[in-house]
C-alpha atoms as a PDB file:
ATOM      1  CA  UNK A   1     186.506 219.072 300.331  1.00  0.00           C
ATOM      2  CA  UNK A   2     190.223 219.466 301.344  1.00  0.00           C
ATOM      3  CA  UNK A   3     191.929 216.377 299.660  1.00  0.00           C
ATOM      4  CA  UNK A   4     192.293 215.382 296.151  1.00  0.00           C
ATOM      5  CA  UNK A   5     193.176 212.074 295.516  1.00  0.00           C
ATOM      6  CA  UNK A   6     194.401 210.785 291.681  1.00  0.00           C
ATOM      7  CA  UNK A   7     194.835 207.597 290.436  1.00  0.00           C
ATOM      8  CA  UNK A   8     198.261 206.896 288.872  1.00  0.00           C
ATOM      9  CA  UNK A   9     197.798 204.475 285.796  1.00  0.00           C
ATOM     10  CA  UNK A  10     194.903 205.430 283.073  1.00  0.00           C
ATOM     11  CA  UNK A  11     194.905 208.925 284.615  1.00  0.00           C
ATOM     12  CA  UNK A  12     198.602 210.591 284.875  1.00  0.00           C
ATOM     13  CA  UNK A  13     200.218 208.329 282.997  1.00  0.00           C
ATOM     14  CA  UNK A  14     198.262 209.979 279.833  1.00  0.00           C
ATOM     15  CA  UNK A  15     200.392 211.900 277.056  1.00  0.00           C
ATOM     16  CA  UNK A  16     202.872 214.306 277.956  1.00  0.00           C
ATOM     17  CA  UNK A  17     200.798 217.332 277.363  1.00  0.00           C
ATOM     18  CA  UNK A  18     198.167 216.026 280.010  1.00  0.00           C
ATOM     19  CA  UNK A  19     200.526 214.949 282.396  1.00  0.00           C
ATOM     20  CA  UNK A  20     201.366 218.840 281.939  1.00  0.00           C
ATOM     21  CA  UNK A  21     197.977 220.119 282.558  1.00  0.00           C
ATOM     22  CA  UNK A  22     197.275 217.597 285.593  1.00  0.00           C
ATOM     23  CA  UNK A  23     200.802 219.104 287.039  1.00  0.00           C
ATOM     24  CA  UNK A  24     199.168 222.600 286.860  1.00  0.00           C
ATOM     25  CA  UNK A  25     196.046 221.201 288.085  1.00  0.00           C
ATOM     26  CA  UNK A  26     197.943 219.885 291.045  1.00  0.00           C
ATOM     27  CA  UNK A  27     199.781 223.548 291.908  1.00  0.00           C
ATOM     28  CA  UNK A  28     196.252 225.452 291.828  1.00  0.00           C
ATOM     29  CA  UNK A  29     194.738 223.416 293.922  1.00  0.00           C
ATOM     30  CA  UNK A  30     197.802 222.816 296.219  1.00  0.00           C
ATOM     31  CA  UNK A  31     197.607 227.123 296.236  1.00  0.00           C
ATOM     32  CA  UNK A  32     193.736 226.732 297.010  1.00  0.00           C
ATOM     33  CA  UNK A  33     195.095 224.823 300.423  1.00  0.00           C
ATOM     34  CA  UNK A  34     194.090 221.240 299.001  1.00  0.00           C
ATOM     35  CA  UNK A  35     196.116 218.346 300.154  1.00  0.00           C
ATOM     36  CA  UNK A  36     197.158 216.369 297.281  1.00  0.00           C
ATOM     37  CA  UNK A  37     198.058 212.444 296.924  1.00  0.00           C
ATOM     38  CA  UNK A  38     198.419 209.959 294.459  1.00  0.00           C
ATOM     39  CA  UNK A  39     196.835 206.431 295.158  1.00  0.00           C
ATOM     40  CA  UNK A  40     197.448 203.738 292.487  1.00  0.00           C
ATOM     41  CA  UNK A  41     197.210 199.909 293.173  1.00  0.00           C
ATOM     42  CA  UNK A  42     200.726 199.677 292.060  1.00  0.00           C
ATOM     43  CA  UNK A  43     203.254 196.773 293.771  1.00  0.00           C
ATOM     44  CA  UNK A  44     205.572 199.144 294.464  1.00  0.00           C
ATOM     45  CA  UNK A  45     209.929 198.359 294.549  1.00  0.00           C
ATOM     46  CA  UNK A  46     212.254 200.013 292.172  1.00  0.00           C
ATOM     47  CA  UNK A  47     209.975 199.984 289.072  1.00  0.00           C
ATOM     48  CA  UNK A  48     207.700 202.512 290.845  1.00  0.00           C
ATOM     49  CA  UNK A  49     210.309 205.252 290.502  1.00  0.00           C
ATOM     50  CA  UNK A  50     208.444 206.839 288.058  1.00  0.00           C
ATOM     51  CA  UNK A  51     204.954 207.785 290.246  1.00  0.00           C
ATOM     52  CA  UNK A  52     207.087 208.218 293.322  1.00  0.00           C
ATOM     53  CA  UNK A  53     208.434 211.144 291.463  1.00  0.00           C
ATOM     54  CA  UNK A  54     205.849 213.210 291.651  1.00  0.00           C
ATOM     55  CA  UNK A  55     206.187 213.163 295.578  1.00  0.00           C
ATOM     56  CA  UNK A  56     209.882 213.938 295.245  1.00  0.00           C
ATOM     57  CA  UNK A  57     209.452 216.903 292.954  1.00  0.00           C
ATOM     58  CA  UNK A  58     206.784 218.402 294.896  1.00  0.00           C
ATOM     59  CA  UNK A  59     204.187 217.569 292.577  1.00  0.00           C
ATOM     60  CA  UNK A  60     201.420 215.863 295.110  1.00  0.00           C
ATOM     61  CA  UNK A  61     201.953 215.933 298.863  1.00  0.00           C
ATOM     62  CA  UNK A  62     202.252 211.565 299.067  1.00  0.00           C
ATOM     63  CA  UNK A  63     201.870 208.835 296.841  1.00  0.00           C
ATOM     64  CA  UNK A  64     200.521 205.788 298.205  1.00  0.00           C
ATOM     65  CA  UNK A  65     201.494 202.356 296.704  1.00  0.00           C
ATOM     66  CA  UNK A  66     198.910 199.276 297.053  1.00  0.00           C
ATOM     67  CA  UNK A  67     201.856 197.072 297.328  1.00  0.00           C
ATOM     68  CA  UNK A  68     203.383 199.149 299.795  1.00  0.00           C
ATOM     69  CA  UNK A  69     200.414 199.928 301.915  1.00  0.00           C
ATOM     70  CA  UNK A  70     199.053 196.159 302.069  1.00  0.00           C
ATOM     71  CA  UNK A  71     195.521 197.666 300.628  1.00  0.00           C
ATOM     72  CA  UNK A  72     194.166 197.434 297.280  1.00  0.00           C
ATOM     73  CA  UNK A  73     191.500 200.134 295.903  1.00  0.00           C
ATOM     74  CA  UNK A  74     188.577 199.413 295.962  1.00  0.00           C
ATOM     75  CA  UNK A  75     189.492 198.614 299.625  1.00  0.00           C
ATOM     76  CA  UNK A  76     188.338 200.985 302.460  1.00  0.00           C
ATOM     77  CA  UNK A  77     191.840 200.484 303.700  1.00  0.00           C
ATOM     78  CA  UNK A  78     193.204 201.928 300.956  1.00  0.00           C
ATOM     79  CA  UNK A  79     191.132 205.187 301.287  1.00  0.00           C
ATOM     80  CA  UNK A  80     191.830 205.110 304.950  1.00  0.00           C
ATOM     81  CA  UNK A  81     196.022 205.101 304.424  1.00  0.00           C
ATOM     82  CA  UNK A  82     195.932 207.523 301.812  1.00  0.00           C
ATOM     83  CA  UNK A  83     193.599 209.924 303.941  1.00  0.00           C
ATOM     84  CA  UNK A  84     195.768 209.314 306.697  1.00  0.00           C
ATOM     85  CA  UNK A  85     198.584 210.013 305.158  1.00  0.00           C
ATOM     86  CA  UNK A  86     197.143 213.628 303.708  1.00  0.00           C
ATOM     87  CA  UNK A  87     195.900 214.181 307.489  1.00  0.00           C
ATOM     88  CA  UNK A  88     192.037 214.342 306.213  1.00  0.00           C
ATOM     89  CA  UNK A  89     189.050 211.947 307.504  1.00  0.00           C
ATOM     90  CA  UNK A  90     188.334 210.640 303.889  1.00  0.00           C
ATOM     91  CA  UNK A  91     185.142 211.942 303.918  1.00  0.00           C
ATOM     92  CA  UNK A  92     186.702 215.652 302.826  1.00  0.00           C
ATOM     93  CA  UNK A  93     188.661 213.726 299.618  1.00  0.00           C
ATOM     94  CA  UNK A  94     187.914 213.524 296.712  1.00  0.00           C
ATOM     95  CA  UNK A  95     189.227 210.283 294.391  1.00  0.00           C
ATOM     96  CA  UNK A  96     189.845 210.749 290.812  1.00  0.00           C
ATOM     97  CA  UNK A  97     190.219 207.355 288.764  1.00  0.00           C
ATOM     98  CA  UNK A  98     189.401 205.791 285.662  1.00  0.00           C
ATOM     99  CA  UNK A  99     187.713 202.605 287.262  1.00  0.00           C
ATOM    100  CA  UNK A 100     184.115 202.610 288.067  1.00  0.00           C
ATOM    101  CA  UNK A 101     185.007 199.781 290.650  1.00  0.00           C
ATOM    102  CA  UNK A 102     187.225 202.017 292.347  1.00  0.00           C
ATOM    103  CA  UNK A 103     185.189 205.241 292.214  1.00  0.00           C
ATOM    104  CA  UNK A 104     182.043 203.085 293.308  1.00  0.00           C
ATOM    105  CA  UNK A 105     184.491 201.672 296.448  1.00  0.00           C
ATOM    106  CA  UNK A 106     185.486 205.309 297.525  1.00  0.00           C
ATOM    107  CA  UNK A 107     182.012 206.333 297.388  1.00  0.00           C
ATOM    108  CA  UNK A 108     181.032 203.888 299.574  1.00  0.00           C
ATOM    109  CA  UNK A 109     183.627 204.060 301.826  1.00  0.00           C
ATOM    110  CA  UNK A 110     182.645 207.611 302.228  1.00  0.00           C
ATOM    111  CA  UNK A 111     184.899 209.671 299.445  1.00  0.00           C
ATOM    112  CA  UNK A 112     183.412 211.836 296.627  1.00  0.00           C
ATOM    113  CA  UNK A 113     184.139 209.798 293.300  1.00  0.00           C
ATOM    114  CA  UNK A 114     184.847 211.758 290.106  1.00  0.00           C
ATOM    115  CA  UNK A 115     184.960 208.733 286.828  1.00  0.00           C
ATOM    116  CA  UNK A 116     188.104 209.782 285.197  1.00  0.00           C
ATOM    117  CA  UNK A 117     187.616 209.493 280.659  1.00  0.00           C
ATOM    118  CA  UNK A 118     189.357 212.705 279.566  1.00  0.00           C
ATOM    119  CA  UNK A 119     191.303 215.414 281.024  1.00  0.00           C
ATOM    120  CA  UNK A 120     188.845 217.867 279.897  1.00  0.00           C
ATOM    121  CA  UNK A 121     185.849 216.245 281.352  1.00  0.00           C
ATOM    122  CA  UNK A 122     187.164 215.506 284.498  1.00  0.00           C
ATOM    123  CA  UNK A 123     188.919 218.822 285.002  1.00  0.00           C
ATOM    124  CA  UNK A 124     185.134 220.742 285.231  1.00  0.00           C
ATOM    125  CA  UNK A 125     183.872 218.210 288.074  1.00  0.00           C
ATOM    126  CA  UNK A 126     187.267 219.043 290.133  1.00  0.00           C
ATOM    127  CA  UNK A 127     187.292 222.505 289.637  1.00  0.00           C
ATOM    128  CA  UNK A 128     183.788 222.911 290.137  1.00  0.00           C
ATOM    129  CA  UNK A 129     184.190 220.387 293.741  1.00  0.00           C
ATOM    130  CA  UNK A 130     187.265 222.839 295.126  1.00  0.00           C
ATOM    131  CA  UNK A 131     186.375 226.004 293.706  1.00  0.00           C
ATOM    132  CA  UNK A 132     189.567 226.288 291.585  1.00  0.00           C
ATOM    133  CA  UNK A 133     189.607 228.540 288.866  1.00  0.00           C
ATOM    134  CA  UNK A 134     192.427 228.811 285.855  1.00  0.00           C
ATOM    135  CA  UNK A 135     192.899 227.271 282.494  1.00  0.00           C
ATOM    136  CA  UNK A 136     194.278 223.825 282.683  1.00  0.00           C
END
């Protein structure tokens, strides 16, 4: 697996201390040579700011807009464009999000789905998936 792939809202929109640990998260496996993206289902426009700024500041490698792309998770298109846009075949990503619907689509559509609850949790599975190792 080359690609991790993060849902926006009910994942990194969390409290400030996780959205601290997912930024570290981020730079060990960007350091690891993952490619990193955001993918929420988002409209997009000005009030998106906010999750485009973790492109801006280097945080993730793209973020991916539903409303933007004209494909909503759990879409195949959706995995396709943000694949794409991480040059991977989406078969070597990995999607983290906090809907079963959406982890059940990129499954099927041929990603590896980690069910995001708690930082904690989820931080084992994607670790574990692109051999990263550090306290987050």
């Amino acid at each position: 697996m080359r690609g991790l792939i993060v849902d926006f809202v009910g994942v990194l929109d969390g409290p400030e201390e996780d959205q601290r640990r997912w930024k570290n998260l981020f730079a060990a496996a960007k350091a690891n040579g993952v490619a990193t993206a955001i993918l929420s289902n988002d409209p997009g426009g000005p009030a998106a700011e906010h999750i485009r700024e973790w492109e801006y500041r280097g945080i993730v490698d793209a973020v991916l807009l539903s409303g933007e792309i004209g494909a909503e998770k759990p879409e195949p298109a959706a995995f396709a464009a943000v694949a794409e846009a991480i040059d991977l075949p989406v078969n070597d990503c990995v999607l983290v999000d906090d809907s079963i619907l959406n982890v059940r689509g990129a499954v099927e559509a041929g990603l590896v789905g980690v069910l995001y609850q708690v930082f904690d949790r989820a931080v084992i599975e994607i670790c574990a998936i692109f051999d990263i190792e550090g306290e987050f």
